[in-house]
Protein backbone atom coordinates (compact mmCIF):
# COMPACT_ATOMS: atom_id res chain seq x y z
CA UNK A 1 0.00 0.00 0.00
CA UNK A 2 1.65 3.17 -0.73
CA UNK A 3 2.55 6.03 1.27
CA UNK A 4 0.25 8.46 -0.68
CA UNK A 5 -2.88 6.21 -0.12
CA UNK A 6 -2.29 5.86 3.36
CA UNK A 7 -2.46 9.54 4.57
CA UNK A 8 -5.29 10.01 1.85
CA UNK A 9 -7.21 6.95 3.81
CA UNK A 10 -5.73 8.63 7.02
CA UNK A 11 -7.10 12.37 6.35
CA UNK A 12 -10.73 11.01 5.53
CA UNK A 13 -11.09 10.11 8.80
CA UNK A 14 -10.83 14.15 9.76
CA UNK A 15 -13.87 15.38 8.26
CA UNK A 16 -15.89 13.05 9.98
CA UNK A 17 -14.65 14.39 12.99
CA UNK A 18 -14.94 17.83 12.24
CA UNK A 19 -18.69 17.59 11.00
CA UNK A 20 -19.40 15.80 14.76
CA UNK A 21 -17.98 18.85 16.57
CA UNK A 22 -20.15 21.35 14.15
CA UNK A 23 -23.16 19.25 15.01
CA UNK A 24 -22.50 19.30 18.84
CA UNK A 25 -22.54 22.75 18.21
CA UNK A 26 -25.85 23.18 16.50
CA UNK A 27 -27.24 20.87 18.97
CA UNK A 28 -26.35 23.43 21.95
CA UNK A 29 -27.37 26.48 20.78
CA UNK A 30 -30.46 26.79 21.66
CA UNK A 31 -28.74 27.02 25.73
CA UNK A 32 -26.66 29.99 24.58
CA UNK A 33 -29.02 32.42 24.28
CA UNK A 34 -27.70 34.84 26.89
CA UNK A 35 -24.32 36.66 27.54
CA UNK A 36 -24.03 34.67 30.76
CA UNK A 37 -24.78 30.80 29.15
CA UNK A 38 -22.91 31.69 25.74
CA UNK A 39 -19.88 33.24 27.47
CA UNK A 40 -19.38 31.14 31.07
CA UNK A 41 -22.23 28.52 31.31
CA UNK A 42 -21.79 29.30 35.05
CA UNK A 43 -23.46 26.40 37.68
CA UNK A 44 -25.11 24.52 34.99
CA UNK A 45 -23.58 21.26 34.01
CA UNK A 46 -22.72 17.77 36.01
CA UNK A 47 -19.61 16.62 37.27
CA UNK A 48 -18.41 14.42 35.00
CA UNK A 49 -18.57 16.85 31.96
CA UNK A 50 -16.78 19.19 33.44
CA UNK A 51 -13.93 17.05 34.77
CA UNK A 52 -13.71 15.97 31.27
CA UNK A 53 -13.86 19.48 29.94
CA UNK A 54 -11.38 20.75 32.93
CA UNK A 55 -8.87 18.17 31.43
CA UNK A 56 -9.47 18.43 27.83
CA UNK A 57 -8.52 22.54 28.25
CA UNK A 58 -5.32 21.28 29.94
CA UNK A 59 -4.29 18.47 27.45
CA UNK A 60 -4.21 20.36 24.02
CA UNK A 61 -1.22 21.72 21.84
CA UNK A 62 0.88 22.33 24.89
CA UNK A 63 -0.04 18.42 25.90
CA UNK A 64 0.02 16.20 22.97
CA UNK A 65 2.36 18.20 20.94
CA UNK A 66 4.59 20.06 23.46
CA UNK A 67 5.13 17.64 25.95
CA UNK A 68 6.02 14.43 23.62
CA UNK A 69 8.82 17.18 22.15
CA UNK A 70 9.74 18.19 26.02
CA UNK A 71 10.21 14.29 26.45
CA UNK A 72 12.31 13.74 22.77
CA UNK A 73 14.40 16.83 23.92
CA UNK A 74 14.78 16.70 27.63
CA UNK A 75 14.00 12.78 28.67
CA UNK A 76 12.41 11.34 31.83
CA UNK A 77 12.58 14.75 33.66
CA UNK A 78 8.98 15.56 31.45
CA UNK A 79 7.28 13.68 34.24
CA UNK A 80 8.14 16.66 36.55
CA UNK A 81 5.52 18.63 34.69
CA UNK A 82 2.93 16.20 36.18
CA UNK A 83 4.51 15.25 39.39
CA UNK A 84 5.58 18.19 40.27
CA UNK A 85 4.07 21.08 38.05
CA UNK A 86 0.38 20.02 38.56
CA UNK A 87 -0.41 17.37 41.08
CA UNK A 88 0.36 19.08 44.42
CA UNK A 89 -1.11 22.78 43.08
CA UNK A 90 -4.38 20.86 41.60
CA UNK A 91 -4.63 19.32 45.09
CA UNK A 92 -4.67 23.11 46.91
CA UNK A 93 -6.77 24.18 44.14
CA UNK A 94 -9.46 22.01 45.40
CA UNK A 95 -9.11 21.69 49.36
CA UNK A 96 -8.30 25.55 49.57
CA UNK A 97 -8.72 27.94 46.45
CA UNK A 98 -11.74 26.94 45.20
CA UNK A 99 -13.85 27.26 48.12
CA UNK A 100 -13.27 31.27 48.11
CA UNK A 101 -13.94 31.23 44.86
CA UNK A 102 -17.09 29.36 44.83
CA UNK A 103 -18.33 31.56 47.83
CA UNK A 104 -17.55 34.49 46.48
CA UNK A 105 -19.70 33.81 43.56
CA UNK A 106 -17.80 34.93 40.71
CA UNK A 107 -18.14 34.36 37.07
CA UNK A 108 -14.18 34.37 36.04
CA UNK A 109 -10.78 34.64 37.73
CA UNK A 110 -10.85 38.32 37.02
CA UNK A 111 -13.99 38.96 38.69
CA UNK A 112 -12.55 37.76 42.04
CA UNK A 113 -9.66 40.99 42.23
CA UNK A 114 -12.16 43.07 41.56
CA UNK A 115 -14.27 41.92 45.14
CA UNK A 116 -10.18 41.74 46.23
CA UNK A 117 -8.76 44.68 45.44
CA UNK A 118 -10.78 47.23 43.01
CA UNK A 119 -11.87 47.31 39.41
CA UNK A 120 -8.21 48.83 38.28
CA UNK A 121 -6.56 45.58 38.60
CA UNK A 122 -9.32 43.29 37.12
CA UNK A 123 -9.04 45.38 34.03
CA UNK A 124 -5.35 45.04 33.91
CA UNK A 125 -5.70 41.38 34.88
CA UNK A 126 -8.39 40.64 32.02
CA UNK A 127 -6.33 43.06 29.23
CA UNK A 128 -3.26 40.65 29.93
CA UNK A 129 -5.22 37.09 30.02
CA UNK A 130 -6.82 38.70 26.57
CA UNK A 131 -3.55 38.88 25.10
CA UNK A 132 -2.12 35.46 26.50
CA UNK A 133 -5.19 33.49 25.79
CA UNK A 134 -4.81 34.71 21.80
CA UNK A 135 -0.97 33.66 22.37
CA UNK A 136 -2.20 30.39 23.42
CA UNK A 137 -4.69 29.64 20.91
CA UNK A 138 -1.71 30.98 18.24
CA UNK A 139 0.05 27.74 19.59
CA UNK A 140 -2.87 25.37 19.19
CA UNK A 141 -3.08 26.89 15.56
CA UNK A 142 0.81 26.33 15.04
CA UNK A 143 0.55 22.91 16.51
CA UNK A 144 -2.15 20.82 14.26
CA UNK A 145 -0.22 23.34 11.57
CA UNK A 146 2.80 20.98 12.04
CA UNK A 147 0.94 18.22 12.65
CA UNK A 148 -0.79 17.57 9.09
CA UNK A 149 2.26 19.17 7.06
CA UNK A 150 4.32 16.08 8.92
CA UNK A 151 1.58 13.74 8.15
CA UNK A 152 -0.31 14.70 5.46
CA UNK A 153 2.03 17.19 3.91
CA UNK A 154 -0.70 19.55 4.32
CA UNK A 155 0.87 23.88 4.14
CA UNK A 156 1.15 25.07 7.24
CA UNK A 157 -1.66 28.51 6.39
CA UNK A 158 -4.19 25.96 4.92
CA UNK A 159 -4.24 23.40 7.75
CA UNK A 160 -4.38 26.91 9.94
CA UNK A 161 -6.64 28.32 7.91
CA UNK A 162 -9.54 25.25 7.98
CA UNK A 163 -8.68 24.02 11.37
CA UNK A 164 -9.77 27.86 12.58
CA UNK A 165 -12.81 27.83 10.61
CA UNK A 166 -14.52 24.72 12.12
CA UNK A 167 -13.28 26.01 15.79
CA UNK A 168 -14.87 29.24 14.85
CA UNK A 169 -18.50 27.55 13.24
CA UNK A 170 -19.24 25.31 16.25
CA UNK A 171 -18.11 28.35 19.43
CA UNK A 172 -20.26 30.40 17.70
CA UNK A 173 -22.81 28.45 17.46
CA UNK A 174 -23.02 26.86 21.28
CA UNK A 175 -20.76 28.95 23.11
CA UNK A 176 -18.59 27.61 26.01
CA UNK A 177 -21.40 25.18 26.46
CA UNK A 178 -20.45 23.65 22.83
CA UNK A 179 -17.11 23.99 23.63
CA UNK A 180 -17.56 22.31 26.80
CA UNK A 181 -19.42 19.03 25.55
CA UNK A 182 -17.00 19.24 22.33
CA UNK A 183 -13.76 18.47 24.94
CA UNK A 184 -15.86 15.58 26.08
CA UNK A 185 -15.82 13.86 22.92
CA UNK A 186 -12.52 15.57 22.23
CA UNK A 187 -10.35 13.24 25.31
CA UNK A 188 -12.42 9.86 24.34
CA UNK A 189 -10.81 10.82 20.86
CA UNK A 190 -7.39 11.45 21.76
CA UNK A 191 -7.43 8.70 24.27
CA UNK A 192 -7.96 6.24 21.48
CA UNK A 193 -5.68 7.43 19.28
CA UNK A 194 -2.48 7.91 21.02
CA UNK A 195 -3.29 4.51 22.92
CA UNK A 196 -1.83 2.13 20.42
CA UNK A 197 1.16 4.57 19.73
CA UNK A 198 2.07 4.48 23.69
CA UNK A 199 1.65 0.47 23.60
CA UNK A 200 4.00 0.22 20.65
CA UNK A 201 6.31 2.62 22.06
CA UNK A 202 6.67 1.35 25.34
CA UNK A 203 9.29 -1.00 24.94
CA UNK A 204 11.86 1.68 24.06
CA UNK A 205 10.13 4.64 25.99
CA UNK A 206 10.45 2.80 29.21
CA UNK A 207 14.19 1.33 28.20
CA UNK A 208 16.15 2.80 31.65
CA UNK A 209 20.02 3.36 31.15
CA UNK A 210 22.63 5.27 33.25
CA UNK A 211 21.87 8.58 31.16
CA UNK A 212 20.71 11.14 33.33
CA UNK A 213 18.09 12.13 30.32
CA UNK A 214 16.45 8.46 31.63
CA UNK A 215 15.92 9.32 35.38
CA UNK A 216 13.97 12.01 37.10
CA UNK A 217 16.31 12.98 40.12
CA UNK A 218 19.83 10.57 39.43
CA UNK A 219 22.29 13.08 37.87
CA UNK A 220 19.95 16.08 38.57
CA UNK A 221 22.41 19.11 40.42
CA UNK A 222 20.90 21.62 42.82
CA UNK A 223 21.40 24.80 41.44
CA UNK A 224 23.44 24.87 37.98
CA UNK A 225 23.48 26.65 35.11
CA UNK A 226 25.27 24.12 32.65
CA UNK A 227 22.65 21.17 32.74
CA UNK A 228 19.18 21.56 30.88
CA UNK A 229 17.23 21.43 34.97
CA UNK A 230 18.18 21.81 37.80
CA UNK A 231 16.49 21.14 41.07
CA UNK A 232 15.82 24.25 42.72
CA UNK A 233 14.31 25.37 39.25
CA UNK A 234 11.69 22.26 39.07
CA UNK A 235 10.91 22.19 42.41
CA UNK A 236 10.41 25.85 43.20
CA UNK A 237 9.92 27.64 39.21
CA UNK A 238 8.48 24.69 38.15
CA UNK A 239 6.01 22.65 41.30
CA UNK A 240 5.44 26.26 42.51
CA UNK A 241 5.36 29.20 40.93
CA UNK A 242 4.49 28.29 38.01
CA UNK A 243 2.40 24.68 38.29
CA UNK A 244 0.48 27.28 41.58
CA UNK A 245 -0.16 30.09 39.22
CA UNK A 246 -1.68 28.34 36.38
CA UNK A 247 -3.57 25.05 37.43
CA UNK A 248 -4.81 27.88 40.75
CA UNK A 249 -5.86 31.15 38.51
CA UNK A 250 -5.67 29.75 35.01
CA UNK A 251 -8.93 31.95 33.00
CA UNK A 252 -10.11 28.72 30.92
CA UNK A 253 -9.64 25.91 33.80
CA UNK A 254 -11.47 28.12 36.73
CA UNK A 255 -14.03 28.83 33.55
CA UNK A 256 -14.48 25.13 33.55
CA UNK A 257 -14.79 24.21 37.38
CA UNK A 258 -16.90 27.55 37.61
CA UNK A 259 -19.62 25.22 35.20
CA UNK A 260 -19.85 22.56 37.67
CA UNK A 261 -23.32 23.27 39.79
CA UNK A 262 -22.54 22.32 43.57
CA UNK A 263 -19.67 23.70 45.39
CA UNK A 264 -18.65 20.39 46.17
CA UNK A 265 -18.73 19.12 42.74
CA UNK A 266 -16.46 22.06 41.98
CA UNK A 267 -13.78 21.34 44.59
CA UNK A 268 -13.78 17.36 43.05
CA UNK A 269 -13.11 18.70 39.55
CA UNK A 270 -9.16 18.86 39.90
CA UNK A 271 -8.78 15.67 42.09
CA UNK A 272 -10.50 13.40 39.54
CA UNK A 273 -8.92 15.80 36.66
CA UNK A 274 -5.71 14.54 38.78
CA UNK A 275 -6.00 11.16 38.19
CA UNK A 276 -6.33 12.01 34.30
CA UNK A 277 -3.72 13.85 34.09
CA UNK A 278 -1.26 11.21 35.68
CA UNK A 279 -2.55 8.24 33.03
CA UNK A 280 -2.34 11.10 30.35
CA UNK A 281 1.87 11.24 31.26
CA UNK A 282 2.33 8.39 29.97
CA UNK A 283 0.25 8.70 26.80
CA UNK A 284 2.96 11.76 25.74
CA UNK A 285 6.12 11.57 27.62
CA UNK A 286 6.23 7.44 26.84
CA UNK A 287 6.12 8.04 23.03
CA UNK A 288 8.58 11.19 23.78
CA UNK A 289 11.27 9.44 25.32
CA UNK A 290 11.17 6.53 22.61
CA UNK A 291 11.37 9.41 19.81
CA UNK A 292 14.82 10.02 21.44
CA UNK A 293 15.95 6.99 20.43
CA UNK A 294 14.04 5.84 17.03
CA UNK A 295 14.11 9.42 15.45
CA UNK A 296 17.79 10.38 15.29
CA UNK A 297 17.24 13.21 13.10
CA UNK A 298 14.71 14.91 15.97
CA UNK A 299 16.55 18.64 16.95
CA UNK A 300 18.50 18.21 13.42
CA UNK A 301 16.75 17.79 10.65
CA UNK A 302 13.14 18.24 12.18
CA UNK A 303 11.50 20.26 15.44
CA UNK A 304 11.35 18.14 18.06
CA UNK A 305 7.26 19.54 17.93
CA UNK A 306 7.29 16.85 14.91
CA UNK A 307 8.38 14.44 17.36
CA UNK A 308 4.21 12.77 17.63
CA UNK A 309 3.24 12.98 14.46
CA UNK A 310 6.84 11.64 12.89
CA UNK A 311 6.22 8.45 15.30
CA UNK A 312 2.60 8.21 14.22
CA UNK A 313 3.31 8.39 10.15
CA UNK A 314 6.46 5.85 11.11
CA UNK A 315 4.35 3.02 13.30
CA UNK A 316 0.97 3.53 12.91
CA UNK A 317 -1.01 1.32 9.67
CA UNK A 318 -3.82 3.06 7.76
CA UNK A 319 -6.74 3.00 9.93
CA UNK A 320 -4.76 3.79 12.95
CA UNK A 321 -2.89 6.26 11.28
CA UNK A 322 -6.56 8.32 10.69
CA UNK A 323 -7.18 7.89 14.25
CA UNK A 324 -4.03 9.19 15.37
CA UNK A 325 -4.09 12.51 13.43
CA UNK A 326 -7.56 12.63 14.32
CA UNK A 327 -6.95 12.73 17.47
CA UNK A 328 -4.12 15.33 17.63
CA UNK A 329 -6.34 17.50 16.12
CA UNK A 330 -8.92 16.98 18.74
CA UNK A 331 -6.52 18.19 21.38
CA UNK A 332 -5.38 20.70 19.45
CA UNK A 333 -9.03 21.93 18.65
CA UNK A 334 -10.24 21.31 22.16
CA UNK A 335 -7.18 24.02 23.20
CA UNK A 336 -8.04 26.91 20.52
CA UNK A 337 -11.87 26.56 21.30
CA UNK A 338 -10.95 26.97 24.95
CA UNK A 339 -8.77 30.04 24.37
CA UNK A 340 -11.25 31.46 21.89
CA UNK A 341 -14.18 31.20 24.02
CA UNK A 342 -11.96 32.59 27.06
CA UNK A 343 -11.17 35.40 25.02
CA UNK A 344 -15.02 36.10 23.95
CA UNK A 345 -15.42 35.95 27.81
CA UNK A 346 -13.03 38.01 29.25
CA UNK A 347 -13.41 40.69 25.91
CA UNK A 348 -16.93 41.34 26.84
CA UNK A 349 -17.49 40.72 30.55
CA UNK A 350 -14.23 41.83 32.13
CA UNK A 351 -13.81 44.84 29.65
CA UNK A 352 -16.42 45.82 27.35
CA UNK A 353 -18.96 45.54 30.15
CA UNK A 354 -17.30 46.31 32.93
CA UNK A 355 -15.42 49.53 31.91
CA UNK A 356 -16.72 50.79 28.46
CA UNK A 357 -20.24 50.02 27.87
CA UNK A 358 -21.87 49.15 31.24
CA UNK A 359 -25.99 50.15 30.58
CA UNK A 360 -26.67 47.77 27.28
CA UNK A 361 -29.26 45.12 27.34
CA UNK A 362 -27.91 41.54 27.50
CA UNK A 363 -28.80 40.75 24.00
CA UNK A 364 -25.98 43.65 23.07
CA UNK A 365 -23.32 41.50 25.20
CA UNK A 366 -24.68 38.48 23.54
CA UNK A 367 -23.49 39.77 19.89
CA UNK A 368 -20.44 41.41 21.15
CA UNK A 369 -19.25 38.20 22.71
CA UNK A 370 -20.38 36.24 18.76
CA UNK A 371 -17.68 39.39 17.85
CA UNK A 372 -15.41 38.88 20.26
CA UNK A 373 -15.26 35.36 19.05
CA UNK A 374 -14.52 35.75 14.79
CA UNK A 375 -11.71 38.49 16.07
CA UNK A 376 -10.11 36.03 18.61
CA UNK A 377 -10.12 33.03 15.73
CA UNK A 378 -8.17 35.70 12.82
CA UNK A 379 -5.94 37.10 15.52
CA UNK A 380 -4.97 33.38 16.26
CA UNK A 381 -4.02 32.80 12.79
CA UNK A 382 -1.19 35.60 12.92
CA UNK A 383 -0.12 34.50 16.62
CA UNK A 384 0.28 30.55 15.14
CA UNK A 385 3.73 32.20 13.38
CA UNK A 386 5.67 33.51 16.69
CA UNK A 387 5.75 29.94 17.57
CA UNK A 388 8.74 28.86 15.10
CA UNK A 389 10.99 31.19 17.14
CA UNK A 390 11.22 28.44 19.84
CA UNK A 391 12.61 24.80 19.48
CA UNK A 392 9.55 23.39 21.15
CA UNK A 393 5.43 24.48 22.41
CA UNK A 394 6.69 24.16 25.71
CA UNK A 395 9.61 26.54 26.29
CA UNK A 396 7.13 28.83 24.57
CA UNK A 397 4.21 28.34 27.11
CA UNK A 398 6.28 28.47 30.36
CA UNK A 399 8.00 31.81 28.92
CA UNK A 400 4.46 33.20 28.87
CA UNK A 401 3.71 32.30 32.22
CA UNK A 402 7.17 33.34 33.69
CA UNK A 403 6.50 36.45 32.59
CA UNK A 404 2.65 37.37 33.19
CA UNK A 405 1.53 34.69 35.10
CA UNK A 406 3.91 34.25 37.78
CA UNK A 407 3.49 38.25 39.32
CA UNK A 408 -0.03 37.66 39.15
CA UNK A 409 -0.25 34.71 41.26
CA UNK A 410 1.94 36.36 43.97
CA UNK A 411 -1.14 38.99 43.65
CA UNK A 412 -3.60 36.19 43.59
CA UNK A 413 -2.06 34.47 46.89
CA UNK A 414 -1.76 37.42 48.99
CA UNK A 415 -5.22 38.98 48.40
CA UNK A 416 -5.98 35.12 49.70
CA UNK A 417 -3.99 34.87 52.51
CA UNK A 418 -4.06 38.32 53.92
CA UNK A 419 -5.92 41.60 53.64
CA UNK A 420 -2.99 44.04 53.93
CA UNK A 421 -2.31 44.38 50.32
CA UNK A 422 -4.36 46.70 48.37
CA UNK A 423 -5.32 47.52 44.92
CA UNK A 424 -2.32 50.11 44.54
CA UNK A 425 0.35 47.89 45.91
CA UNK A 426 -1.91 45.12 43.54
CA UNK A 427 -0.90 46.68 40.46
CA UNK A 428 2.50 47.96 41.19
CA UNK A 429 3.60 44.49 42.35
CA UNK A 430 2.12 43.37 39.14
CA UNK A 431 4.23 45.69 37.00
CA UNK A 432 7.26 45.29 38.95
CA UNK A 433 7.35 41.52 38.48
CA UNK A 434 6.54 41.54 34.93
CA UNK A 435 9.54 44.00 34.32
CA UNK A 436 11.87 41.97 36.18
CA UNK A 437 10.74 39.43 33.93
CA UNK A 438 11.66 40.52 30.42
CA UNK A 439 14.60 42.57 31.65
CA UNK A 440 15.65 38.69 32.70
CA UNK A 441 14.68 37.47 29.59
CA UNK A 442 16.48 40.11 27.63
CA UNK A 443 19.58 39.49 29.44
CA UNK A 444 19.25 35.91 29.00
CA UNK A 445 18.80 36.67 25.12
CA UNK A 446 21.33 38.94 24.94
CA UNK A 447 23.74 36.66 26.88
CA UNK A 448 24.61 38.49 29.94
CA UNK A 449 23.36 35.85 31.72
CA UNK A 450 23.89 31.63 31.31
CA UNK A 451 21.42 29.33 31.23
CA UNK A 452 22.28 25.72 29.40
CA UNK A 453 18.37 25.73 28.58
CA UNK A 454 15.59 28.03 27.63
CA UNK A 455 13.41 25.90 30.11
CA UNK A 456 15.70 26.44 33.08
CA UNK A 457 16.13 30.01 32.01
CA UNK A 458 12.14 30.24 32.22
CA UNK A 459 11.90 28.77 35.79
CA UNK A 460 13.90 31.07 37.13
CA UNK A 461 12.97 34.17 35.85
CA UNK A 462 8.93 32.58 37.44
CA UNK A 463 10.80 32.67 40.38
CA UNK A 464 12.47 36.21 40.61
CA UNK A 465 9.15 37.57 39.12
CA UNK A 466 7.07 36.02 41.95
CA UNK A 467 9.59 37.58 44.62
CA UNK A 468 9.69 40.96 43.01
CA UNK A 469 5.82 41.00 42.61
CA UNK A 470 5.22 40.04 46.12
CA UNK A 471 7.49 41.98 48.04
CA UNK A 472 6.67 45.40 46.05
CA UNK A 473 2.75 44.72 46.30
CA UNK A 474 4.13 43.98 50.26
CA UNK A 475 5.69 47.36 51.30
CA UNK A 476 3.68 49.20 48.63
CA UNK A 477 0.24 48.44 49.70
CA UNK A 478 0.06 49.28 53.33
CA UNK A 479 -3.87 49.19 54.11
CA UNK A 480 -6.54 46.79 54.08
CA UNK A 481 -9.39 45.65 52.35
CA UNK A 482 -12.62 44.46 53.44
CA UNK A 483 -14.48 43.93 50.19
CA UNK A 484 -16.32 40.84 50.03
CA UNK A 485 -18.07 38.71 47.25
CA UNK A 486 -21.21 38.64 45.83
CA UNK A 487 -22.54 36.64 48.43
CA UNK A 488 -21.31 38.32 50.98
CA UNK A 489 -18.25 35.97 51.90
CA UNK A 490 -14.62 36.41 53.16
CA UNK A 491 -12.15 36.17 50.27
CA UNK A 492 -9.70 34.65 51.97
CA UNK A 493 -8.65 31.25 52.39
CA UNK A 494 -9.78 29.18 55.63
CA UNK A 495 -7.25 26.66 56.21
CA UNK A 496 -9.26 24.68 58.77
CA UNK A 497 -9.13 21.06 57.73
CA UNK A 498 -12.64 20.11 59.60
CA UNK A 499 -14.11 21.81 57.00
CA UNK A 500 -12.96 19.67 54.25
CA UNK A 501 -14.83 16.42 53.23
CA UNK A 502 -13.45 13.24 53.69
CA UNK A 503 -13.78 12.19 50.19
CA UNK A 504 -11.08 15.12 49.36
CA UNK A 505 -8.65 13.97 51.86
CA UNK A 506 -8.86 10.82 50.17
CA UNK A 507 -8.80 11.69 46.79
CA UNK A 508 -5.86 13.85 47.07
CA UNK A 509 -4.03 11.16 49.16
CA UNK A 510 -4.21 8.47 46.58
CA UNK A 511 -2.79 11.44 44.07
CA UNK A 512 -0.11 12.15 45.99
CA UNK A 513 0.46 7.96 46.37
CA UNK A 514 0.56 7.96 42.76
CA UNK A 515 3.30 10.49 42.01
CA UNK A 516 5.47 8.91 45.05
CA UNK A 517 5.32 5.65 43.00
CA UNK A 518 6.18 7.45 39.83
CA UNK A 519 9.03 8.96 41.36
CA UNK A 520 10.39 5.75 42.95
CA UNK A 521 9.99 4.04 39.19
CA UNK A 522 12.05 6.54 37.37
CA UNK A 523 14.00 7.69 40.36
C-alpha cells in the first residue's frame, strides 16, 4: 500500500470528525441564548462533563504536541511537569482555592480581584489574560499546523486556515457550552488514538540506562546553570510558581470548574482531573522518550514539535494512522476553542462591560461576545507564526507564564492569605514583576546571563518575578481591604481542615500515592 494512499485513507477520517464537533454545536445552541450561558455557562452542568472538559482545556497543543517534544528533547525529567508542576497545586486548588472562589460567587478569575482589590486591577488582569489566551490559541493553531504538514504534507496557512474555521462555526454556534461538551468527545478521541502509539512505544520509551536524560532525580544538580534542569528550578519555578499560578488562577480551567453546579462538585473537579492527568503522562512523555531513540534526526533535521506525528506516520497502519491525526487535532481543537471562548469571555465581561459600555441590554453582550469570538479566531491565525521562534510548544508556554503569570499569582495568593495588600500595591507588584521578567529574559537573550536551557532560564525568571511582585505589592500596599463577594463571603482562604470532606482527603491522598510511586519508578 503506498505512502500516498495511506495519509489520503488517514485524512478522511478528519472530516468526519470535524462535521461531529459542528453538530454538537448546532445541537447546543439553543442554551446559549444569553451573555451569561454563551460566554461562562456558570453552575449549569454535572460533574463528570466538566472534569472531562477541565482536562481536555489542559491536554491540548501544549499536551500532545509540546510535551512528547519536552520528552524527545529533555527525557524522563517531562514527568516533573505532572509530578511536580500540577499534582500538588491541583490538590490546593481544590481543598483551599476553590472554596473562596465558589463563595464568592464569581463568574471568572478576574472577577474575584475586583471583590479583592478594586476594578483597576481586574481590568489590567483581564487586558493581559486577553492577550495570552490569543498567544495560546496561536500555539494550538501552530501545533495541528505541524501536525498535518508532517503527516499529510498539508501547508502550514491551509491546515491553519480550515482548522480555525470549524473552531470558529461550532463556538459560535453553542458557546462555552459547545465547547464544553466538544472536549468531552474531544479526550475519548485522543485517548484512542495515542493509545496504540504508547503500547508500541513502550518498549523503548520505558528502556532505563545510566543517562541522566532516563531518570527524574539521578544526575539532577541543585542549582546549575550548565545542565538543561536543575532542582531548585523544578521544584520551586516549576512545582510552585508556576504549576500554583496556572492550574490555581488559570482563566479557561477556573471557567471550567466555575460550570460545575454544587460547590462540592467544583472542589472534586481537579482531584479526579488529577487522576487524568497522571494516566495522560504516559500517553505523551512514553512516546517522547522513545522518539529520542528511534528518530535520530529529531533537533537536526526536524522540530522536536514533529516528534508525535513523525512516530505516528512511522508506526501507525492506515486506519490507525486516521485515528491518530484525528486525534491530535482533537486536542489541538479542544485548546483553541478553549482560548477562543476565554477570550469572547473576558473581551466582553471583564472589559467591554465592565469599563466601556456598562448600561446595554444583554442581547448587546450576547453579539459582542459572537464578535469577540470571529476576532479572537483571525488574531490566532497571525499568533500561530511567533511559535517557530522556539525549538519546542513548551519553552514557549512556560516563557508566557514566567512572565505574566507568575506576578499575578503572587497577587492572587496574597489577596488570599491576607488583607494588607491593596489595589495600589496590587498593580504595582504586578508591574514590577513583569519587568523583572523581560529585563531577565532580555539578558538571557542577549547573553549576559547563562542558562544551558531556555526551560531552566524560564523557571527562574517565574521565580524572581514572583519575589519581586510580592514583596513590592508587600511594602507598597500598606492598608486593608474588606471587600467581600457577591454573596457576601470572606475572600480569603480558611485553612481549617474540619471543614474539608473526607472524600477530598482521600482523593488527594491516593494522588499524591501515585506520584510517590512514579518517582520511585524513574528515580
Amino acid at each position: 500500500m503506498s505512502t500516498s494512499f495511506r495519509v489520503s485513507l488517514g485524512i478522511a477520517i478528519l472530516p468526519a470528525y470535524f462535521a461531529t464537533t459542528i453538530f454538537i454545536g448546532w445541537l447546543t445552541r439553543r442554551r446559549s441564548g444569553s451573555a451569561n450561558s454563551f460566554l461562562n455557562a456558570s453552575r449549569s452542568l454535572p460533574l463528570p462533563l466538566v472534569t472531562a472538559a477541565f482536562l481536555a482545556a489542559n491536554c491540548g497543543a501544549l499536551e500532545v504536541v509540546g510535551m512528547s517534544a519536552m520528552a524527545a528533547q529533555y527525557g524522563a525529567e517531562a514527568f516533573h511537569f505532572y509530578c511536580v508542576g500540577a499534582i500538588p497545586a491541583m490538590i490546593f486548588l481544590a481543598i483551599w482555592m476553590m472554596p473562596v472562589y465558589r463563595r464568592s460567587g464569581i463568574r471568572s478569575v478576574p472577577e474575584y480581584l475586583e471583590y479583592r482589590y478594586g476594578a483597576g486591577i481586574r481590568l489590567v488582569n483581564a487586558c493581559v489574560l486577553a492577550v495570552t489566551t490569543l498567544l495560546f490559541a496561536g500555539i494550538s493553531l501552530y501545533a495541528i499546523a505541524q501536525v498535518l504538514q508532517v503527516v499529510a504534507g498539508i501547508g502550514f496557512a491551509a491546515s491553519a486556515f480550515v482548522t480555525g474555521s470549524v473552531v470558529l462555526v461550532y463556538v459560535l454556534l453553542g458557546g462555552v457550552r459547545a465547547t464544553i461538551y466538544n472536549q468531552f468527545l474531544q479526550l475519548a478521541v485522543m485517548i484512542a488514538g495515542l493509545l496504540p502509539l504508547t503500547i508500541h512505544c513502550w518498549k523503548y520509551g520505558t528502556m532505563i540506562s545510566e543517562e541522566p536524560r532516563d531518570h527524574l532525580w539521578r544526575g539532577l544538580p541543585l542549582v546549575s546553570h550548565t545542565t538543561p534542569m536543575d532542582a531548585l528550578g523544578i521544584v520551586v519555578g516549576l512545582g510552585f510558581v508556576l504549576s500554583f499560578g496556572y492550574w490555581c488562577t488559570d482563566f479557561v480551567l477556573m471557567q471550567r470548574a466555575f460550570a460545575a453546579r454544587t460547590d462540592d462538585a467544583a472542589r472534586q473537579v481537579p482531584l479526579w482531573a488529577g487522576f487524568g492527568k497522571l494516566g495522560f503522562s504516559m500517553l505523551v512523555v512514553v512516546p517522547g522518550l522513545a522518539a529520542h531513540r528511534l528518530l535520530p534526526a529529531l533537533g537536526h533535521s526536524e522540530r522536536f514539535d514533529q516528534a508525535l506525528p513523525a512516530l505516528m506516520k512511522q508506526s501507525y497502519g492506515p486506519a490507525l494512522l486516521g485515528l491518530g491525526l484525528t486525534a491530535i487535532a482533537a486536542s489541538l481543537m479542544s485548546a483553541l476553542a478553549a482560548n477562543v471562548s476565554a477570550f469572547a469571555a473576558l473581551w466582553t465581561e471583564d472589559i467591554y462591560h465592565a469599563h466601556l459600555v456598562t448600561r446595554k441590554p444583554d442581547h448587546h453582550y450576547l453579539i459582542m461576545g459572537r464578535a469577540a469570538t470571529i476576532a479572537a479566531v483571525l488574531v490566532s491565525l497571525l499568533t500561530s507564526y511567533i511559535n517557530f521562534l522556539f525549538s519546542d510548544l513548551m519553552e514557549h508556554v512556560q516563557m508566557i507564564f514566567s512572565v505574566f503569570g507568575a506576578p499575578f499569582f503572587a497577587i492572587f495568593l496574597l489577596g488570599m492569605i491576607t488583607r494588607r495588600v491593596n489595589e495600589r500595591g496590587a498593580i504595582i507588584g504586578f508591574l514590577s514583576g513583569t519587568a523583572v521578567a523581560v529585563l531577565h529574559l532580555v539578558a538571557f537573550s542577549l547573553g549576559w546571563l547563562h542558562y544551558s536551557s531556555v526551560m531552566s532560564a524560564n523557571f527562574y525568571v517565574a521565580m524572581y518575578a514572583f519575589g519581586t511582585s510580592a514583596f513590592v505589592a508587600w511594602i507598597t500596599g500598606m492598608g486593608s481591604s474588606t471587600a467581600t463577594g457577591v454573596n457576601g463571603g470572606p475572600l480569603q482562604m480558611s485553612f481549617s481542615f474540619r471543614a474539608t470532606p473526607r472524600l477530598l482527603w482521600v482523593l488527594s491522598i491516593l494522588l499524591i500515592s501515585a506520584c510517590v510511586g512514579l518517582n520511585i519508578v524513574w528515580r
